[in-house]
Protein backbone atom coordinates (compact mmCIF):
# COMPACT_ATOMS: atom_id res chain seq x y z
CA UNK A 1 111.87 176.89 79.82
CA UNK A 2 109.45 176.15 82.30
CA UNK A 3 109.68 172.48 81.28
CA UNK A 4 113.45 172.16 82.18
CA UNK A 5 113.06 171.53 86.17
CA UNK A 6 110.42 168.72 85.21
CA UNK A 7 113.28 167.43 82.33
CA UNK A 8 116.23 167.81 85.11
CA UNK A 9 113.80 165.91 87.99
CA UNK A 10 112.84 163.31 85.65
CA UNK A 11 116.50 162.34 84.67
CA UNK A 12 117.57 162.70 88.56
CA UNK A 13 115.09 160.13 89.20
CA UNK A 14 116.27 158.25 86.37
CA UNK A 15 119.60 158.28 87.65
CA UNK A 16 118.98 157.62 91.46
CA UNK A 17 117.28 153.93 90.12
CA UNK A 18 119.48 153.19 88.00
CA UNK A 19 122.32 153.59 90.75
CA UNK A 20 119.94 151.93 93.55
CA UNK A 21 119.60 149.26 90.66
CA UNK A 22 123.68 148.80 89.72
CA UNK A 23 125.57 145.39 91.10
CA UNK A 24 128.37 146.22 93.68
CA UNK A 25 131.55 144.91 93.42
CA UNK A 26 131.92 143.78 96.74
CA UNK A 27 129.15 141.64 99.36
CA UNK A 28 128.03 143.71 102.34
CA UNK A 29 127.71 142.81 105.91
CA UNK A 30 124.61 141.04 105.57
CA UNK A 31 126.34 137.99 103.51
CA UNK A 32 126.67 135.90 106.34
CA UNK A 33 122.96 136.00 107.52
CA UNK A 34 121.79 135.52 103.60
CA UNK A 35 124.03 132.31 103.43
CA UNK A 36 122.32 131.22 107.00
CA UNK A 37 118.82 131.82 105.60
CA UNK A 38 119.59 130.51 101.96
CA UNK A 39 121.16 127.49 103.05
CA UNK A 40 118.30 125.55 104.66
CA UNK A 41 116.01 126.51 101.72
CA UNK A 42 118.49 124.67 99.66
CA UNK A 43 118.90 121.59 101.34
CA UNK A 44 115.15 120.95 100.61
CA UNK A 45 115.59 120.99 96.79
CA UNK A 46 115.90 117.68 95.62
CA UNK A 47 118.74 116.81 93.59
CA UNK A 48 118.98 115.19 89.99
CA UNK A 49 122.62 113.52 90.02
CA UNK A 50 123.88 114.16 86.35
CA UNK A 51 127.24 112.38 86.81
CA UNK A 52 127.92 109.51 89.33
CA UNK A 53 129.31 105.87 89.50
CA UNK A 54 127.47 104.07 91.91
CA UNK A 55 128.67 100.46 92.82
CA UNK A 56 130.42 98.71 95.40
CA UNK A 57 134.01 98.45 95.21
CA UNK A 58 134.42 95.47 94.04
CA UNK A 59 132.35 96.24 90.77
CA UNK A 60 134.66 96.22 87.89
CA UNK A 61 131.48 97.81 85.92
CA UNK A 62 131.32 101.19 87.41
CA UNK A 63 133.46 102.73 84.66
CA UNK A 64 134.79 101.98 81.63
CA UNK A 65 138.34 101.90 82.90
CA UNK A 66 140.41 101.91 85.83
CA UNK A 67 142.53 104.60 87.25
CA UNK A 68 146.16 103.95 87.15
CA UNK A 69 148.51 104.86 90.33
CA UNK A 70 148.89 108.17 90.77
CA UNK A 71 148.43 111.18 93.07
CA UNK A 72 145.37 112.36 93.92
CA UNK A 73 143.93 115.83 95.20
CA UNK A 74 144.59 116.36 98.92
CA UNK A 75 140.36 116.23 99.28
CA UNK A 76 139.91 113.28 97.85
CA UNK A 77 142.50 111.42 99.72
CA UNK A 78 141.48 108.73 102.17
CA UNK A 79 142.95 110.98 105.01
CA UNK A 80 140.30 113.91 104.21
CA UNK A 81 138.32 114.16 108.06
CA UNK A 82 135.51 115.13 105.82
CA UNK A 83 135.21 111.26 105.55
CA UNK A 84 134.40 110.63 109.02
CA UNK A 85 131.58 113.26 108.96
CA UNK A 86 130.45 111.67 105.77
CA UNK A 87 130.48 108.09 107.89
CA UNK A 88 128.78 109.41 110.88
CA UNK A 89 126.05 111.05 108.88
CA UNK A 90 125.37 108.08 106.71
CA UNK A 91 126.30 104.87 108.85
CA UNK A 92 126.42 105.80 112.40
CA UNK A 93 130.19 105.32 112.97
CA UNK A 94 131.16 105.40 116.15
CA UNK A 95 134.39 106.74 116.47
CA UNK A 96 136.65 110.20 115.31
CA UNK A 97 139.21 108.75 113.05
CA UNK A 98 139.49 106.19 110.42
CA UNK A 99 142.31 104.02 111.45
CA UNK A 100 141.89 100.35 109.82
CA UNK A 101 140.69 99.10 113.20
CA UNK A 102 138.38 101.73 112.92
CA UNK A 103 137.53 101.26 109.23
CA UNK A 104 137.03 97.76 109.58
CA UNK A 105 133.99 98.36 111.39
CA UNK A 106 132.71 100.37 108.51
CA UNK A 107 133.40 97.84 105.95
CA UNK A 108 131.47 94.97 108.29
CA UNK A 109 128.54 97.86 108.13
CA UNK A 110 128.59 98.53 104.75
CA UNK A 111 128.64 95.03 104.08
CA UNK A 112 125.52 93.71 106.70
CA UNK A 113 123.30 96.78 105.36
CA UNK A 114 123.87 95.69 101.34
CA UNK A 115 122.85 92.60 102.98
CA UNK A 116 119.89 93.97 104.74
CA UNK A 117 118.43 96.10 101.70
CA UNK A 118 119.34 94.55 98.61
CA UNK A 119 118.41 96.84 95.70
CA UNK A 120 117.16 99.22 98.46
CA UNK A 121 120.91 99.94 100.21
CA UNK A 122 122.13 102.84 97.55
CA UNK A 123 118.64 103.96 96.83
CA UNK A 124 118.62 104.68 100.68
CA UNK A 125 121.94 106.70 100.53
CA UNK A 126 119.81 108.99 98.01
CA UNK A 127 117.05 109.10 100.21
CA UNK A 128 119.34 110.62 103.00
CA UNK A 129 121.32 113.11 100.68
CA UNK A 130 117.71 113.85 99.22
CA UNK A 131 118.65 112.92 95.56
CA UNK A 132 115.78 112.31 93.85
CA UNK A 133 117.17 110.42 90.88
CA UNK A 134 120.18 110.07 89.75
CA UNK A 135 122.34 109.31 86.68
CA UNK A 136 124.34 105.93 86.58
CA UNK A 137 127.28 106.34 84.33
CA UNK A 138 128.28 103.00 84.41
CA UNK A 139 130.07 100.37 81.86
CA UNK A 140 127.17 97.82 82.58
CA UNK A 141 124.04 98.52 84.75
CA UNK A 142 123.81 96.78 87.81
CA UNK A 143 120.77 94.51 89.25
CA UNK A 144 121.33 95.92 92.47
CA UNK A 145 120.70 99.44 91.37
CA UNK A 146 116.58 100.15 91.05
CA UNK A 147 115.62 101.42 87.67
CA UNK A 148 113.26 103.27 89.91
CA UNK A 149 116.31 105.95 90.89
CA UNK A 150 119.08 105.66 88.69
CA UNK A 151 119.22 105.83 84.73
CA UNK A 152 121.72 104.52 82.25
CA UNK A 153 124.40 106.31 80.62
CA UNK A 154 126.84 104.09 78.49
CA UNK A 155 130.43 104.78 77.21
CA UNK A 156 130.86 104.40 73.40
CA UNK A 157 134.80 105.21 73.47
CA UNK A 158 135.57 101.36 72.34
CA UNK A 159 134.29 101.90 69.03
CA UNK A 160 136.91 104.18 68.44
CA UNK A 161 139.82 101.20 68.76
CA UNK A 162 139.00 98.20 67.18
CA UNK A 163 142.52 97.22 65.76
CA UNK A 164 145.26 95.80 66.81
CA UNK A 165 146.67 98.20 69.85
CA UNK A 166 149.67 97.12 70.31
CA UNK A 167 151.64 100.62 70.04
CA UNK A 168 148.57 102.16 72.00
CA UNK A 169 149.28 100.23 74.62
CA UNK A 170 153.00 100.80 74.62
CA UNK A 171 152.57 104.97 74.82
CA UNK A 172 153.19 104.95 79.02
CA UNK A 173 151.79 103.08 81.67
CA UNK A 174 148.75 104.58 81.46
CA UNK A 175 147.27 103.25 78.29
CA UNK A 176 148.84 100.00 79.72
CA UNK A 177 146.00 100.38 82.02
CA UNK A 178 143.27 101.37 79.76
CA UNK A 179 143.31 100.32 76.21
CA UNK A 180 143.07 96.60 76.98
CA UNK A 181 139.55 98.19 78.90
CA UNK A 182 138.64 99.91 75.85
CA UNK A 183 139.05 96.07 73.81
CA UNK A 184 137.15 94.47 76.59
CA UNK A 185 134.20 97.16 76.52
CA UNK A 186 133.95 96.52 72.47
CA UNK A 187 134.10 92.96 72.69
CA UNK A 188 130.92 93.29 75.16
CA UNK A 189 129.34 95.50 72.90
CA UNK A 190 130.01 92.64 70.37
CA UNK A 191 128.65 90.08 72.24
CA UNK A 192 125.44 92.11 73.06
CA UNK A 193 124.83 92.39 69.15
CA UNK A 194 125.77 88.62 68.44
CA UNK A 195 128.99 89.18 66.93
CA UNK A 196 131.46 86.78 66.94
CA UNK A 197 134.12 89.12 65.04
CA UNK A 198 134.13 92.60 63.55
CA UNK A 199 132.58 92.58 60.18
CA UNK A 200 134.85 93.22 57.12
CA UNK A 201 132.79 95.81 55.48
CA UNK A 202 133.12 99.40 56.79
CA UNK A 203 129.51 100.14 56.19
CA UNK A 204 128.68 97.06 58.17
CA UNK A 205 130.77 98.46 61.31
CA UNK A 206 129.03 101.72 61.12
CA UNK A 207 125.55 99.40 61.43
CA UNK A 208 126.80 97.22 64.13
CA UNK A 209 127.52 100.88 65.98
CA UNK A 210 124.13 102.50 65.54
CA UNK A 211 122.63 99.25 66.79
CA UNK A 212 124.55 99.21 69.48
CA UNK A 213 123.31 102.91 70.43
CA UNK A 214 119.82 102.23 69.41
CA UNK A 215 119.83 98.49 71.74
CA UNK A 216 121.43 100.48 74.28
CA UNK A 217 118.65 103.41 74.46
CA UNK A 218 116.10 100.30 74.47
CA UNK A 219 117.85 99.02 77.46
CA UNK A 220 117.03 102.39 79.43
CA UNK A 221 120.07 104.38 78.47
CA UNK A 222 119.58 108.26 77.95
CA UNK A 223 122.76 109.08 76.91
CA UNK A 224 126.08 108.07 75.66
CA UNK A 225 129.73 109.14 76.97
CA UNK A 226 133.65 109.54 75.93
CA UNK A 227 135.99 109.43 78.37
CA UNK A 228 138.13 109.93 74.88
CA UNK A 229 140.86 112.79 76.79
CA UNK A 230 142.26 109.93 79.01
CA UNK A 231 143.62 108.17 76.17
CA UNK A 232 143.97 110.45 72.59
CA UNK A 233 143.96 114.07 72.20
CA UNK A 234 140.47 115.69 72.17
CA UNK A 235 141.46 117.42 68.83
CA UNK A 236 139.29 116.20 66.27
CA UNK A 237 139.70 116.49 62.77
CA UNK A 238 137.09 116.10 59.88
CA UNK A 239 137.93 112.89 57.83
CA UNK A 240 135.98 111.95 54.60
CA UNK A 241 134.34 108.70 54.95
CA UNK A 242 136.28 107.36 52.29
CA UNK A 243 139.51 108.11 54.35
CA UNK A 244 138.03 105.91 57.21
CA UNK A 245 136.70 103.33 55.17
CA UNK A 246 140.08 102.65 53.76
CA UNK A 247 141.70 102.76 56.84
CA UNK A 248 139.00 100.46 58.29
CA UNK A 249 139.36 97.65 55.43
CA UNK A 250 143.08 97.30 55.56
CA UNK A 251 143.54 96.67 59.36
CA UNK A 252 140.70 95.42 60.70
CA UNK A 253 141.85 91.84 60.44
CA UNK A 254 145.44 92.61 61.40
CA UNK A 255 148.05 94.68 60.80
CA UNK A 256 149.10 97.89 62.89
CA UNK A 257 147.44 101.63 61.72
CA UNK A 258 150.19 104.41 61.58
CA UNK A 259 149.42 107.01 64.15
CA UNK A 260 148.21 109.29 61.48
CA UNK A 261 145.99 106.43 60.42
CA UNK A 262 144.67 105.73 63.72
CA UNK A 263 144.19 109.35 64.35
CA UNK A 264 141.92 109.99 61.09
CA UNK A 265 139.98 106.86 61.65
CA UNK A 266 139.27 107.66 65.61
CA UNK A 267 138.20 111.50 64.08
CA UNK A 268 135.67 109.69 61.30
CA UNK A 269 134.37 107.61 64.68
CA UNK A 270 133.73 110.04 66.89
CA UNK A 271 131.60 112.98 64.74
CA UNK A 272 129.61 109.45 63.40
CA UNK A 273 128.74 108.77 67.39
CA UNK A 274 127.89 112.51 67.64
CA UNK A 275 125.45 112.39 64.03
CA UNK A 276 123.72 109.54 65.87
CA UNK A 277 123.64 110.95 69.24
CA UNK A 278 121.46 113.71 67.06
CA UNK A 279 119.53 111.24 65.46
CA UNK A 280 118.61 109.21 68.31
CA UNK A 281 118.26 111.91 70.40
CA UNK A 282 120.61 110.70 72.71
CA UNK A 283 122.82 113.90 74.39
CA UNK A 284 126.37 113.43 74.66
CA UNK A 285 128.11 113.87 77.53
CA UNK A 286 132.50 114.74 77.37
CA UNK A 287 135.08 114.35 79.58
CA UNK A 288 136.51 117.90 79.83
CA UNK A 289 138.61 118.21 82.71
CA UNK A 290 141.73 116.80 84.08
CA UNK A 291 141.85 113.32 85.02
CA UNK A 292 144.12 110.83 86.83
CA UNK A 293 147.42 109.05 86.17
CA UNK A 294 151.39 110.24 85.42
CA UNK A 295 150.41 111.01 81.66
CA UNK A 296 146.94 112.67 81.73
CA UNK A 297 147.74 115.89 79.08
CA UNK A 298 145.90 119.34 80.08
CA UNK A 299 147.09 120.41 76.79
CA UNK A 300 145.82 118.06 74.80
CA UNK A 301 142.43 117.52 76.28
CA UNK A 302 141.77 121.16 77.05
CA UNK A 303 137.79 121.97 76.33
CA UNK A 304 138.36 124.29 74.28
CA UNK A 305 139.90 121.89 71.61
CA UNK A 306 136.44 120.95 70.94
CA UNK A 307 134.83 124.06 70.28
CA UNK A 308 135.00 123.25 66.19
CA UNK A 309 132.63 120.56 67.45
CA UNK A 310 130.51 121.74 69.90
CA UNK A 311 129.59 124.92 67.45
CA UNK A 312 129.48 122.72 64.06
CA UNK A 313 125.99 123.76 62.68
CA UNK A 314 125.39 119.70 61.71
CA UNK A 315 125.37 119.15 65.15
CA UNK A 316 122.76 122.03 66.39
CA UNK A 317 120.74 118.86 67.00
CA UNK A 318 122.77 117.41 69.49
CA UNK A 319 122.70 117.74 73.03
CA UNK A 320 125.92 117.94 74.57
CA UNK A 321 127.23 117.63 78.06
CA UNK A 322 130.60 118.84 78.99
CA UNK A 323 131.21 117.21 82.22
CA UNK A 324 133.48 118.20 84.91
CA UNK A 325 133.43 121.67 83.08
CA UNK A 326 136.27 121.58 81.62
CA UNK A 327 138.27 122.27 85.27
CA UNK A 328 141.00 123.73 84.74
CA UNK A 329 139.63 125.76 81.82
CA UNK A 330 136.38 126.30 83.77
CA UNK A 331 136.59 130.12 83.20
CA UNK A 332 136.62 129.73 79.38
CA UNK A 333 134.23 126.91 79.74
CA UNK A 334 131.14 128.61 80.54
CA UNK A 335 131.15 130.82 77.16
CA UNK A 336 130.84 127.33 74.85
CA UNK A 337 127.76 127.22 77.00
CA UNK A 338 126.28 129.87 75.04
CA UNK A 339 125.32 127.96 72.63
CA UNK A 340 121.73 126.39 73.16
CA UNK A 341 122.91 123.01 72.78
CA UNK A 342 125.83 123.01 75.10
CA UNK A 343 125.57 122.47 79.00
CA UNK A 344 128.14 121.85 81.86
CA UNK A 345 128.04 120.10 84.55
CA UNK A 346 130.30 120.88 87.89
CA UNK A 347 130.75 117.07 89.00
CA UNK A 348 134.56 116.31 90.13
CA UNK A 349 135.26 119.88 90.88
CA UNK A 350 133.77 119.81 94.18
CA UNK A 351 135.80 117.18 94.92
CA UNK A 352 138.77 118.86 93.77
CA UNK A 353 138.24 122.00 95.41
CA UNK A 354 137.04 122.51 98.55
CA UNK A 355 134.20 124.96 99.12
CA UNK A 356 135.46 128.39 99.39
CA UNK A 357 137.36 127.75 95.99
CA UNK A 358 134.16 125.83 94.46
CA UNK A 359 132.10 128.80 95.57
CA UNK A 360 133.78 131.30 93.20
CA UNK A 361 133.60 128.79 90.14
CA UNK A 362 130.23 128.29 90.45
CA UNK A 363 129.44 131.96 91.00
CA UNK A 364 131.45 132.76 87.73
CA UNK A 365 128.54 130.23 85.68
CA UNK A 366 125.45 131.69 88.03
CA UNK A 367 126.90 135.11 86.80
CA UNK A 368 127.26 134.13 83.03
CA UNK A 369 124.44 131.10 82.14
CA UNK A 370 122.43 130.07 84.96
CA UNK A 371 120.51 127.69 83.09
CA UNK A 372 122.96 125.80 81.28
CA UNK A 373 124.66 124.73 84.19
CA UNK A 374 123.75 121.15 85.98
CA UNK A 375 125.32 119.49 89.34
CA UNK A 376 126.85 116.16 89.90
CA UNK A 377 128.69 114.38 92.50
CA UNK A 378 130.56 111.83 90.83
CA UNK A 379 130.65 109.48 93.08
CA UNK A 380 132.80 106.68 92.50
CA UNK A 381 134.26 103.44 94.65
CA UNK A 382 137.80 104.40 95.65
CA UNK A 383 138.43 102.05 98.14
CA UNK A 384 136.23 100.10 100.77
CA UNK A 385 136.58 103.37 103.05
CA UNK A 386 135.65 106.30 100.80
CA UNK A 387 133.18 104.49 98.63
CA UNK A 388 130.45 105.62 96.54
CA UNK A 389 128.10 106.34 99.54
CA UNK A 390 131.13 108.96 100.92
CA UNK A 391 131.98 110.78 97.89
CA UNK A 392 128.20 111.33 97.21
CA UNK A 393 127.95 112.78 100.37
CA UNK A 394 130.65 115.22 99.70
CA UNK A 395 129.62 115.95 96.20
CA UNK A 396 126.26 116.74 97.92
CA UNK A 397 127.39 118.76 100.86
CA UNK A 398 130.22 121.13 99.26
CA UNK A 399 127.62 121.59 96.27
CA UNK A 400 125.08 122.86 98.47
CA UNK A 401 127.07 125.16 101.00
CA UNK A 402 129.25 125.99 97.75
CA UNK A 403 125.91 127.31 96.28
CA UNK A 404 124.69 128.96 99.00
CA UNK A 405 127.65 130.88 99.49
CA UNK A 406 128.04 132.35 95.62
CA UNK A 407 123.92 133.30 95.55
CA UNK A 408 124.32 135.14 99.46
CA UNK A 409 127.34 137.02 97.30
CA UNK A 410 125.19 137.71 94.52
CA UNK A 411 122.35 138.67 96.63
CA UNK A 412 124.39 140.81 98.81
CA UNK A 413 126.15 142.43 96.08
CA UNK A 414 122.59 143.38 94.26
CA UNK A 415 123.04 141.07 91.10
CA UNK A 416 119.88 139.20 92.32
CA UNK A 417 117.00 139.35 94.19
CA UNK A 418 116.81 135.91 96.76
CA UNK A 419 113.86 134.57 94.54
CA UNK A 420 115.69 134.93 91.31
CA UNK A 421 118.60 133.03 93.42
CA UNK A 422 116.81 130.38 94.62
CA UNK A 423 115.15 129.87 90.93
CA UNK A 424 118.61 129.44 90.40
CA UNK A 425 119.39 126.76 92.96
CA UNK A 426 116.48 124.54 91.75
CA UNK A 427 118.06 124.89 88.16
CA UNK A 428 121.30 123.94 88.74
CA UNK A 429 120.36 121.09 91.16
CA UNK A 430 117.43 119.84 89.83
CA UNK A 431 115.71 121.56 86.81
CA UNK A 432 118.30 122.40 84.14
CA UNK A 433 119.52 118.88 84.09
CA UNK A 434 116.22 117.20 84.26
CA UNK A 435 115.36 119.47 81.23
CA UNK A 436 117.27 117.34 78.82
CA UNK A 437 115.86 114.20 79.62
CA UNK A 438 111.79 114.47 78.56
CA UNK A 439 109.85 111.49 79.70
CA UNK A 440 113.20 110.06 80.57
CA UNK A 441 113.36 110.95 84.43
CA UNK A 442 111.72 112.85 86.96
């Protein structure tokens, strides 16, 4: 008995940490003075960019494909004012609006500074968004990119439609657009391997692939990419080779595939990419999320179609990259990331959202896997206005006052201490990312 009031103080004490200790479900009033003091801090990490498309916008190699018409996200439209912040930080420009008097200045500055700087003009745009390096997801790599600042990563998609295309084409207007992209892209990949037609022999197609992959790594690629959801459904079956072989052999050199045929030869294609991505050790990075045109299907390419994949044991030696997150699905998303070979990236979504929406989708993945999550701007050549340059600088800018924002919460809210958050920030901008890539980049 005279033990008791020792017992009853010890688990009092007990009890007072672990409340002093439990997260709150709401930030305090010192929120807005964490964000202040996080935010600089920030800004000083550099950034590894793990999706972009740098390139003027005249380069026909800075994807794969082309958009189609369509309508776009109220941010990324040409009348976001963002734009003119983006212009004044980057260029200088003079004036408050960008009317096409206006823009034509722009375009005459772009165009004397690529002039000017040569291989130097988009390595300076990094320099002034401190990016350190940055990814260059590209159909072809550009000579007036330096090696120095932007790696390779190449789009393997083609080898998934080498017949004749006809009713692929024919679906809606937007395969109009990019199945004759996909042919061109395989007849490059062709020509790069000194073929002047596909080979008969199944076996023989599955060599001309690998080399492809393996020439490709040689050339300074680090990893490979399907933009697959823009033009099939992301479900993926698990064909015997024999299927595909015979499949292969009777239309190769004409003739149309059923869809069913198609289908089970594409499904073959893709898991033999993936087995060489592992072998290789080249990661694999998706397209998750929703995309342009009239006939882009959520459905259909929803991430979570490819769970079968991403958790197939014969792939635990693959890296894979689910880029854009899988936005819409973002919030089921981040759980495929718990397995140790699976990693997101946020790049689009801060485009699409604007930074009090990208805020909360980015605290959800601090909250859940810090480490498996990895930024990227996605910057991309829409127009002579809102070129690559712009949308890096918004990419950059909402990913940084995005991220300050959710760790101030988290802070505030007592899930984190501010040096576990700002462990955090150099992960997701820098580290986690940078991780995958050994000897490969900085």
């Amino acid at each position: 008995m005279r033990r008791m009031p020792e017992l009853v103080l010890i688990a009092i004490c007990g009890i007072s940490i672990f409340a002093a200790a439990q997260a709150r479900p709401l930030p305090g009033p010192d929120v807005q003075q964490t964000y202040q003091r996080l935010l600089p801090q920030i800004e000083k990490i550099p950034i590894f960019d793990h999706h972009a498309h740098p390139g003027y916008s005249d380069d026909a190699d800075v994807d794969a494909m082309a958009a189609p018409p369509g309508i776009y996200a109220l941010r990324i439209r040409d009348t976001n004012p963002e734009l003119i912040v983006a212009a004044k930080a980057l260029f200088g420009y003079p004036y408050d609006d960008l009317s096409p008097e206006h823009g034509k200045w722009l375009i005459q500055k772009k165009a004397q500074l690529k002039k000017e700087k040569g291989i130097a003009y988009f390595s300076d745009i990094l320099d002034k968004l401190n990016i350190e390096q940055g990814v260059a997801n590209r159909a072809m790599m550009a000579d007036y990119l330096d090696p120095k600042r932007f790696v390779w990563v190449f789009f393997v998609d083609s080898f998934m439609w080498p017949f004749d295309n006809q009713r692929e084409r024919s679906r809606n207007a937007d395969e109009e657009v990019y199945i004759p992209l996909q042919e061109k892209m395989l007849h490059r990949w062709m020509q790069q391997e000194g073929l002047s037609k596909l080979p008969g022999d199944f076996g023989e197609y599955l060599k001309f692939v690998s080399r492809t992959l393996e020439d490709n790594q040689k050339r300074g690629g680090i990893a490979m990419k399907f933009e697959v959801a823009y033009f099939r459904s992301t479900k993926f079956s698990d064909p015997a080779r024999e299927d595909a072989q015979d499949i292969y052999e009777r239309f190769v050199s004409g003739g149309i595939p059923s869809p069913d045929e198609y289908r089970t030869f594409q499904d073959y294609i893709f898991r033999y990419l993936i087995r060489e991505g592992g072998r290789l050790h080249l990661p694999v990075h998706i397209h998750s999320a929703v995309g342009p045109g009239d006939y882009f299907n959520l459905t259909e390419s929803n991430i979570m179609n490819l769970e079968n994949v991403l958790r197939d044991p014969r792939y635990s030696n693959v890296t894979f990259v689910m880029l854009h997150g899988g936005y819409p699905y973002d919030r089921q998303a981040i759980w495929l990331a718990a397995a140790k070979n699976v990693y997101l990236d946020t790049s689009q979504t801060e485009f699409l959202l604007y930074p009090s929406e990208f805020k909360n989708l980015l605290k959800l993945w601090l909250e859940t896997f810090p480490e498996k999550i990895t930024f990227g701007s996605d910057a991309f050549p829409y127009n002579d206005v809102m070129g690559a340059e712009e949308s890096y600088w918004l990419g950059v800018q909402s990913s940084r006052t995005a991220l300050a924002a959710a760790l101030a919460e988290m802070i505030s809210m007592g899930e984190v201490n501010e040096a576990q958050a700002l462990q955090m920030a150099h992960g997701y901008l820098h580290d986690n990312a940078v991780g995958l890539y050994p000897g490969k980049v900085h």
